[in-house]
Protein backbone atom coordinates (compact mmCIF):
# COMPACT_ATOMS: atom_id res chain seq x y z
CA UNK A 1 -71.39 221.39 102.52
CA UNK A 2 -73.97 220.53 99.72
CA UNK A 3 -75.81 217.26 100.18
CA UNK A 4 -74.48 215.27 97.27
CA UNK A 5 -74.92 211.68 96.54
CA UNK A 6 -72.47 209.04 94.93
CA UNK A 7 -73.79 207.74 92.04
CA UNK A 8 -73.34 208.69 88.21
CA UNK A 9 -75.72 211.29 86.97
CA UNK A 10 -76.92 210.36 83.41
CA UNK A 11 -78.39 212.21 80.73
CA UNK A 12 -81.56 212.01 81.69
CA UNK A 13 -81.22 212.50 85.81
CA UNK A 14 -83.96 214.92 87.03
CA UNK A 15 -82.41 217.23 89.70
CA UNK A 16 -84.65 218.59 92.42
CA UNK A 17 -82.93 221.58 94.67
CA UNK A 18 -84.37 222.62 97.65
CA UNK A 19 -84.21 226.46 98.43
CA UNK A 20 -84.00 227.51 102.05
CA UNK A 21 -83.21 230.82 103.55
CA UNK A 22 -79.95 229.74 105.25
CA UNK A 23 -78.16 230.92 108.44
CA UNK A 24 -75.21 232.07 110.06
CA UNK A 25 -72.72 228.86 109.92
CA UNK A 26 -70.41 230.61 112.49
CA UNK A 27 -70.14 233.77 114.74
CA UNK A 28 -68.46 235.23 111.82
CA UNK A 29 -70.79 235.02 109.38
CA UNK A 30 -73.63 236.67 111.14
CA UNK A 31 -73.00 239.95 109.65
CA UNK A 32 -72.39 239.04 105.91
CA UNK A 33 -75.65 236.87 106.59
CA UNK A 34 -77.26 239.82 107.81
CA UNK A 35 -76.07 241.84 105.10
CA UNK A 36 -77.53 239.80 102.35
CA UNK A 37 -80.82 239.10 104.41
CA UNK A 38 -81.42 243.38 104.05
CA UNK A 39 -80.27 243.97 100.72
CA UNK A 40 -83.06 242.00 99.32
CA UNK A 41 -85.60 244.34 98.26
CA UNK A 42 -88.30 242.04 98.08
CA UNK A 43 -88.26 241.86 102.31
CA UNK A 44 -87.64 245.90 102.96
CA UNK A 45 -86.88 248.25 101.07
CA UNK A 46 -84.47 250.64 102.92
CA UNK A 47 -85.45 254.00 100.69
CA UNK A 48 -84.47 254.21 97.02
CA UNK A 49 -82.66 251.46 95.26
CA UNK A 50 -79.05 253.04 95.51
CA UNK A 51 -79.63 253.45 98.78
CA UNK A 52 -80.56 249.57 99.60
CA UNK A 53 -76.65 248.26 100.15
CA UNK A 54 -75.56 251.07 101.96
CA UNK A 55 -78.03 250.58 104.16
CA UNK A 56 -77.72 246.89 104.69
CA UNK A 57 -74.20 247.86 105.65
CA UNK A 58 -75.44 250.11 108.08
CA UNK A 59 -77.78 247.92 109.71
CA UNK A 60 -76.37 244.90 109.52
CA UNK A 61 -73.18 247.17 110.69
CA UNK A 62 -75.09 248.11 113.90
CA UNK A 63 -77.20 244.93 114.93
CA UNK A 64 -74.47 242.48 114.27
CA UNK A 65 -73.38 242.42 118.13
CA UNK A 66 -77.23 241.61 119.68
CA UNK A 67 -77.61 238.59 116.55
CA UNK A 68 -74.52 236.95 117.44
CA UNK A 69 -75.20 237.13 121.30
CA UNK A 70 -78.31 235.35 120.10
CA UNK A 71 -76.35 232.89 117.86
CA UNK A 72 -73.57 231.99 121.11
CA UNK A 73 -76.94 230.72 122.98
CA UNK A 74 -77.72 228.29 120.08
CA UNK A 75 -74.01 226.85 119.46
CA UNK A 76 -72.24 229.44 117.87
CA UNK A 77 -74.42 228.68 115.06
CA UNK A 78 -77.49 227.99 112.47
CA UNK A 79 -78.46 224.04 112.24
CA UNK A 80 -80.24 224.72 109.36
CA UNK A 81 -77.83 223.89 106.69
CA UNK A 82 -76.88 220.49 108.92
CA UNK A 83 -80.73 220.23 108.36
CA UNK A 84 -81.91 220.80 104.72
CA UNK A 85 -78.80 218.19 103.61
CA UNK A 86 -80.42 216.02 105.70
CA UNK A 87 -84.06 216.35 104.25
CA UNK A 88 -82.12 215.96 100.74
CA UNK A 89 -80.28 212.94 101.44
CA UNK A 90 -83.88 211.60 102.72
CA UNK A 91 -85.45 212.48 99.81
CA UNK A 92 -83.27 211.56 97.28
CA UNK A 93 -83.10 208.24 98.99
CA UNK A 94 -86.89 207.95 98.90
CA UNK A 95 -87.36 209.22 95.34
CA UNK A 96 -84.97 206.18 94.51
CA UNK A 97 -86.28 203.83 96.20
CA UNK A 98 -88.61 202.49 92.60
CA UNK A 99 -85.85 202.84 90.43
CA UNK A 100 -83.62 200.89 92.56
CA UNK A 101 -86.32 198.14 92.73
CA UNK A 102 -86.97 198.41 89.00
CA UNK A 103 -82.91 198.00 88.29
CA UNK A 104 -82.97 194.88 90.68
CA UNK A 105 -86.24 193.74 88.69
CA UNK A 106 -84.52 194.18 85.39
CA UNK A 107 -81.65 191.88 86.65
CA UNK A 108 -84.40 189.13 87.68
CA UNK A 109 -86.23 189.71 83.91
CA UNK A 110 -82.35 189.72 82.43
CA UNK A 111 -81.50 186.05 84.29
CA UNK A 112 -84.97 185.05 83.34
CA UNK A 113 -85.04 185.53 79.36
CA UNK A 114 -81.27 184.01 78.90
CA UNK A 115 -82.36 181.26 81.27
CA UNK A 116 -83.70 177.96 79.19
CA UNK A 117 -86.47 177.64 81.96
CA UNK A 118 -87.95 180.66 80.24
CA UNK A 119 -90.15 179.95 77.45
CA UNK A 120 -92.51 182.37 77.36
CA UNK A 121 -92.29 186.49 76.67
CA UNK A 122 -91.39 188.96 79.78
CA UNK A 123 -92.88 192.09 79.16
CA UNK A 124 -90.83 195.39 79.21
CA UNK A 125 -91.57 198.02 81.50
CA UNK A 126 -90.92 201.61 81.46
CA UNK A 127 -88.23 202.77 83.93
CA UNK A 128 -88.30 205.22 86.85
CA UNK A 129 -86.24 208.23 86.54
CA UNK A 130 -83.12 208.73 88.96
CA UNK A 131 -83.12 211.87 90.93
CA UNK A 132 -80.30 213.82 92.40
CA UNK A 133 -81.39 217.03 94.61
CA UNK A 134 -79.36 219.58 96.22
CA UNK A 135 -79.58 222.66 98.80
CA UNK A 136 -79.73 226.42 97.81
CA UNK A 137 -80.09 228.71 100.15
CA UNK A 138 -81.16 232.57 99.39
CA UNK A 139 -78.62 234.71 101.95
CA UNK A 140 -75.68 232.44 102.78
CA UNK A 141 -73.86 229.69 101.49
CA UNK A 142 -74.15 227.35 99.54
CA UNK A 143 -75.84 230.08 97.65
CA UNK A 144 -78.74 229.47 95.09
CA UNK A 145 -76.93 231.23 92.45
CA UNK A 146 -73.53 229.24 92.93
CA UNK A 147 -75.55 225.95 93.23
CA UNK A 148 -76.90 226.13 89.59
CA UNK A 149 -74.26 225.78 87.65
CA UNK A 150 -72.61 223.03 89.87
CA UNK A 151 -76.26 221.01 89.01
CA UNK A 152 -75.81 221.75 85.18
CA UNK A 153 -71.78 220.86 85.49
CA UNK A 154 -73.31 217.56 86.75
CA UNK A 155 -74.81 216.71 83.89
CA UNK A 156 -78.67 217.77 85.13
CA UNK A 157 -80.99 219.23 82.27
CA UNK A 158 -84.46 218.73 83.98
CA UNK A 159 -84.02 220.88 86.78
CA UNK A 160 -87.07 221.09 90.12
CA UNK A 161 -86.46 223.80 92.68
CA UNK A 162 -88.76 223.01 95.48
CA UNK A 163 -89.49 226.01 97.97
CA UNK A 164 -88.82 225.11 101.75
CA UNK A 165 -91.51 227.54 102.75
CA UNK A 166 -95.15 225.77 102.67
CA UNK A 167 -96.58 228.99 102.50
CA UNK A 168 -96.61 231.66 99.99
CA UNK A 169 -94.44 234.74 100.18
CA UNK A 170 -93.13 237.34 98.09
CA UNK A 171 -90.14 237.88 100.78
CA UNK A 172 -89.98 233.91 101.17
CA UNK A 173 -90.81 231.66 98.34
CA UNK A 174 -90.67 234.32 95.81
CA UNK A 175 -87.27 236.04 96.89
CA UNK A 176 -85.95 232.46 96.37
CA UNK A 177 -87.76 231.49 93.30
CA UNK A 178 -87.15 234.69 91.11
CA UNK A 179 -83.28 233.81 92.32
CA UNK A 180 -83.36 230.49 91.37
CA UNK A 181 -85.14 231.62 87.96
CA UNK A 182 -82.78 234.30 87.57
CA UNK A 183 -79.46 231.79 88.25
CA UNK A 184 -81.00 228.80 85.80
CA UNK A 185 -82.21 230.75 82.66
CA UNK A 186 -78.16 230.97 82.36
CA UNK A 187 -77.96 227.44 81.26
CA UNK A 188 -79.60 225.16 78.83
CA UNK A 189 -82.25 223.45 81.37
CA UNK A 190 -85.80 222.60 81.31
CA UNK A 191 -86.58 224.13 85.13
CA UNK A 192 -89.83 224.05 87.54
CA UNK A 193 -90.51 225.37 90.26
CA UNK A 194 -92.73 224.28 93.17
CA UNK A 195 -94.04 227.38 94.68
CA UNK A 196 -96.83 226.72 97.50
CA UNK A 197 -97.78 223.44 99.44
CA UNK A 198 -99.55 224.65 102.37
CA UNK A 199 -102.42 222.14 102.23
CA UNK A 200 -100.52 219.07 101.20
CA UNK A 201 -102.26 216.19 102.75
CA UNK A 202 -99.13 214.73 104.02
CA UNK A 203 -97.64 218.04 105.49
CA UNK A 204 -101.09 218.37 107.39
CA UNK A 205 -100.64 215.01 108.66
CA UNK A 206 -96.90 215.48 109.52
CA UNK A 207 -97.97 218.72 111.59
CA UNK A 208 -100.75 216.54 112.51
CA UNK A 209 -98.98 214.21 114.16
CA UNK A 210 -96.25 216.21 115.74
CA UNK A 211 -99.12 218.57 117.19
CA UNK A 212 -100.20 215.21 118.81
CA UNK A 213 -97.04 214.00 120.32
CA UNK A 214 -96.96 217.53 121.78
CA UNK A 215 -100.20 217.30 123.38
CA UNK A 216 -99.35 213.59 124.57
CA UNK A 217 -96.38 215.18 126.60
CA UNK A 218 -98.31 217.12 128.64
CA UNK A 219 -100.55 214.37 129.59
CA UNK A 220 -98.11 212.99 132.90
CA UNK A 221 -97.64 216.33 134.25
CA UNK A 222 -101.31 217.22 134.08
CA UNK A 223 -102.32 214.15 135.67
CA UNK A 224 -99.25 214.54 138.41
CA UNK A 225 -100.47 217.99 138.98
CA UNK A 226 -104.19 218.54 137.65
CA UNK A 227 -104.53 221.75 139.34
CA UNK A 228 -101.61 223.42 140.95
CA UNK A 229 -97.83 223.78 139.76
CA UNK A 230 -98.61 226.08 136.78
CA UNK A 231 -101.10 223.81 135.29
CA UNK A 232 -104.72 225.37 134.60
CA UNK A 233 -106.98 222.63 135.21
CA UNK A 234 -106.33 220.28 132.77
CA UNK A 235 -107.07 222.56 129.52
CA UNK A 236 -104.20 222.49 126.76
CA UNK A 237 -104.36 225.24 124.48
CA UNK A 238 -102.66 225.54 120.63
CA UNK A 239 -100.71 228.61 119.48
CA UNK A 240 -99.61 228.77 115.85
CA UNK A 241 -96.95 231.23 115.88
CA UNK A 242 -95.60 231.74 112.17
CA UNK A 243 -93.19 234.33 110.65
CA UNK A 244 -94.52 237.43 110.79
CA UNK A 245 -94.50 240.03 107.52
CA UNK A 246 -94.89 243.79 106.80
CA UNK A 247 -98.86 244.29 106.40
CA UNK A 248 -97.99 246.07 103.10
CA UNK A 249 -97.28 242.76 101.72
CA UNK A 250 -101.03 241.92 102.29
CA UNK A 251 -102.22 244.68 101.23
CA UNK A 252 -100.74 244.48 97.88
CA UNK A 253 -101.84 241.07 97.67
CA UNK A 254 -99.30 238.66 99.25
CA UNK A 255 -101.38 235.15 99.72
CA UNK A 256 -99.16 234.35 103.05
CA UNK A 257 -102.09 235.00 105.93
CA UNK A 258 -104.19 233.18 103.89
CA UNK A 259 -102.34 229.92 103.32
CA UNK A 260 -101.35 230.45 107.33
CA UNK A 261 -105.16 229.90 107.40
CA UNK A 262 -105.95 227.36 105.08
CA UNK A 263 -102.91 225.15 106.63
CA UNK A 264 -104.68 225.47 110.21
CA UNK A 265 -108.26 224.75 109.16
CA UNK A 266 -106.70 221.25 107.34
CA UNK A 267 -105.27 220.55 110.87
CA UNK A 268 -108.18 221.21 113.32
CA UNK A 269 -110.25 219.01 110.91
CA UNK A 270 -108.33 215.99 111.74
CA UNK A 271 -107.52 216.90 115.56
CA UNK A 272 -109.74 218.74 118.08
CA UNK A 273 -107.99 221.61 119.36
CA UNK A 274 -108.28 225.08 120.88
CA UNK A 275 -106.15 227.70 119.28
CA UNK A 276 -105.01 230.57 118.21
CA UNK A 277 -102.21 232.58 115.96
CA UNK A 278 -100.00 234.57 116.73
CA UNK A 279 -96.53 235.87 114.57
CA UNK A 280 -93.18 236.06 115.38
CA UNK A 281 -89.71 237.55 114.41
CA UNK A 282 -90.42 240.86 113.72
CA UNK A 283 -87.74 243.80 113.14
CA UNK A 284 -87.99 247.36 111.71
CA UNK A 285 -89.97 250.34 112.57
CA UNK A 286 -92.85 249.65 109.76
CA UNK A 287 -96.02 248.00 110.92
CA UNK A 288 -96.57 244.37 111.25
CA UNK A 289 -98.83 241.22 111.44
CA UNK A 290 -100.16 240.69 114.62
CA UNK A 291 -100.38 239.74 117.15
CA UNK A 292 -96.98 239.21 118.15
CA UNK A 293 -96.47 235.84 119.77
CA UNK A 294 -94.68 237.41 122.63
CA UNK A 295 -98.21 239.77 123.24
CA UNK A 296 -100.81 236.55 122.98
CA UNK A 297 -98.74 234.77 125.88
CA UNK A 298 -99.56 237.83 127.92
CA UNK A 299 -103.04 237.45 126.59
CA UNK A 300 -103.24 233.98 127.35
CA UNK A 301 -101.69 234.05 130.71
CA UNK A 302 -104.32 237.22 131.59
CA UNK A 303 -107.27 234.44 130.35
CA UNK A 304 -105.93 231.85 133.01
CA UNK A 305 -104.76 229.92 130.52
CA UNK A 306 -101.53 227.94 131.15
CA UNK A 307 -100.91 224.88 129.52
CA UNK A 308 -99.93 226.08 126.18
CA UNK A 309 -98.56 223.75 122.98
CA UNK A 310 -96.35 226.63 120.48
CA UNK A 311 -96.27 224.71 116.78
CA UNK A 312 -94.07 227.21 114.26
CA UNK A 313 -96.33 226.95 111.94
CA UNK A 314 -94.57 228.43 108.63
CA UNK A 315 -90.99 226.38 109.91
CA UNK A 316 -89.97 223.56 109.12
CA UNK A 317 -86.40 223.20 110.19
CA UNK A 318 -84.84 223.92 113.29
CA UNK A 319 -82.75 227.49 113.17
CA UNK A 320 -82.80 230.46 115.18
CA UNK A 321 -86.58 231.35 115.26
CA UNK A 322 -87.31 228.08 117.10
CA UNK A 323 -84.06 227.41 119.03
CA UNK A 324 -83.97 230.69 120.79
CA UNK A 325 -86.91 232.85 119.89
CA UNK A 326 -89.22 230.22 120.91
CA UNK A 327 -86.99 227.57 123.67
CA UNK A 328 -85.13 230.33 125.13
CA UNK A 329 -87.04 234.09 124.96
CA UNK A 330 -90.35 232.67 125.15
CA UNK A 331 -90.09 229.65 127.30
CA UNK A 332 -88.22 232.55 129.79
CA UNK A 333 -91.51 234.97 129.23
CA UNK A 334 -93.88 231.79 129.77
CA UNK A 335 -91.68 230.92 133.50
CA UNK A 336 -92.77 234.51 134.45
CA UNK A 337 -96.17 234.27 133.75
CA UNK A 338 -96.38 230.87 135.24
CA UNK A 339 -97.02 228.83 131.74
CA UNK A 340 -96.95 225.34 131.38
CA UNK A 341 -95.14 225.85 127.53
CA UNK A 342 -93.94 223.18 125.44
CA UNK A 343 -93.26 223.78 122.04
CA UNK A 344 -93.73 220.81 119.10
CA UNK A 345 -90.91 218.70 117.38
CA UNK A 346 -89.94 220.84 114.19
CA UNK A 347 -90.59 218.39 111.12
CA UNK A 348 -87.31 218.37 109.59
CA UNK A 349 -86.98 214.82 108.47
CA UNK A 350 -90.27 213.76 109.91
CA UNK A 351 -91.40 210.79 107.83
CA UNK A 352 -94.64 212.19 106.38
CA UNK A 353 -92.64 215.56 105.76
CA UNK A 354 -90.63 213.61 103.41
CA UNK A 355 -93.09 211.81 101.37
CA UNK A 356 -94.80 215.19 100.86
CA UNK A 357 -91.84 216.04 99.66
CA UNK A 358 -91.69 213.36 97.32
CA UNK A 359 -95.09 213.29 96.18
CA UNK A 360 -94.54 216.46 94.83
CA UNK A 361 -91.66 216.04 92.46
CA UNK A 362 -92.88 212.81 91.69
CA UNK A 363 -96.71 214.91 90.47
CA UNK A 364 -94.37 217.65 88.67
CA UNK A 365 -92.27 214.97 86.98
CA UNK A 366 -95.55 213.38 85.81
CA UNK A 367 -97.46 216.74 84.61
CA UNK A 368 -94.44 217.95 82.39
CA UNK A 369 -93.97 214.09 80.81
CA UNK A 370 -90.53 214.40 82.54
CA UNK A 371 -91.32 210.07 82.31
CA UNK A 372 -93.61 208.54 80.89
């Protein structure tokens, strides 16, 4: 179900809609999920263009079974539409917050003025805007394109969609961008869209700070055990695994590596750490970015390395890529090789997370005089 709050949407309520990928939200669903995941060209294309559906069907025809064996190990389905309400709900809340202050202010300056007490001028103020935001999600429901029009049915004419991805990707941000472009240019809104925050100070922090509760929960078992039981003397070593991508997308251009990077070098400025990167959630026979997560834990592992903190570095909800990719398949691998792996909280609706959330809209509502 779409986050959607109570109150009365005016004429001039800024929406905000965050755009997520979306997930399976049953054992059903997993192959009309997987479906629309391959019939987007802008991931793979699967030969020419008439060919692209056909082929979805086929694929998503044969690897159906293997996803949803996946899926039955997580619940029987994705969290991450549970999730991305959640960060709405928070973030319309937080957006709020001024204008519900101002409207209890303007009662105060109301009682004030007709009170006889008052003899001298109260100065008017200029108002915050009210903000509504809703979910989108790109390959299952509720679907970008059948979100729109329930925003503009709601009264909504300024209209941000914020991209869920902090880094840059054609087959990420832009996939859902050009939809969400595509689904509002069908209605009489003023639209803006929020394509790349990967070095937002307050997403740095937020990773910052999850990176350090992840290092603090090593800290009993290493001192319990400082040499033996799987623990390598003490060292605790930081592996950025983050969605990997076709390396044609970087060769034509695609900024993703690059804001991997940039996000990174903002963190290990504000905590000493050792590290590396590795990428995860690869599929198809064409060639991708590497190394594969799974291959640095063998690499790791060979170095004598074995306490090891995994931060999904290009998530930020909780779905299938962290749930069993990372606590189940890898934290299996890791028992084999005799790892020490933890993995860090996903930020979901980490404080910080939020108010870097918030910051933005509130910067785009600014920069196109959306209030004055």
């Amino acid at each position: 179900m779409v986050h959607s709050s109570q109150f009365t949407v005016h004429s001039d309520t800024i929406g905000v809609i965050l755009l997520n990928l979306g997930g399976s939200d049953s054992i059903q669903a997993v192959r009309p999920f997987l479906y629309n995941l391959f019939s987007d060209r802008k991931i793979i294309k699967l030969g020419p263009p008439f060919l692209q559906k056909p082929l979805a069907w086929l694929i998503s025809t044969l690897r159906h079974k293997k996803t949803e064996g996946y899926y039955s190990l997580i619940g029987g389905r994705s969290p991450i539409l549970d999730i991305t309400n959640a960060q709405a709900k928070a973030l319309e809340e937080a957006l709020n917050k001024r204008a519900e202050a101002q409207k209890s202010r303007s009662a105060e300056v109301e009682n004030l003025q007709n009170s006889e007490l008052s003899d001298s001028p109260i100065h008017p103020f200029t108002p915050s805007p009210v903000f509504k935001v809703y979910v989108g999600m790109r390959y299952w429901h509720p679907l970008i394109e059948d979100v729109i029009p329930r925003i503009y049915n709601d009264g909504i004419r300024k209209l941000i969609g914020l991209s869920l991805y902090p880094q840059y990707s054609l087959a990420t941000s832009g996939s859902s961008l050009s939809k969400f472009r595509e689904a509002a240019t069908k209605y009489s809104m003023e639209v803006f869209c929020t394509p790349s925050w990967h070095d937002h100070p307050l997403y740095i922090e937020a990773l910052v700070d999850v990176i350090k509760k992840g290092l603090e929960s090593f800290t009993l078992s290493l001192t319990l055990h400082p040499r033996g039981g799987g623990m390598g003397g003490g060292d605790i070593h930081v592996l950025f695994s983050a969605h990997s991508l076709p390396e044609r997308f970087i060769d034509e251009g695609d900024p993703y590596v690059r804001h991997i990077e940039r996000t990174i070098e903002e963190i290990v400025k504000r905590v000493p750490i050792k590290w590396d990167l590795s990428y995860q959630s690869r599929s198809g026979p064409v060639k991708w970015l590497g190394p594969s997560t799974d291959k640095k834990l063998k690499e790791l592992a060979r170095g004598n390395i074995k306490n090891i903190l995994i931060v999904p570095i290009s998530f930020v909800s909780d779905h299938i890529e962290t749930l069993y990719e990372i606590d189940i398949l890898y934290m299996q691998m890791a028992k084999g090789l005799e790892i020490n792996l933890k993995r860090t909280e996903s930020l979901n609706t980490h404080p910080l997370f939020i108010e870097a959330l918030k910051d933005m809209v509130i910067k785009n509502v600014k920069e196109l005089g959306w209030t004055e």
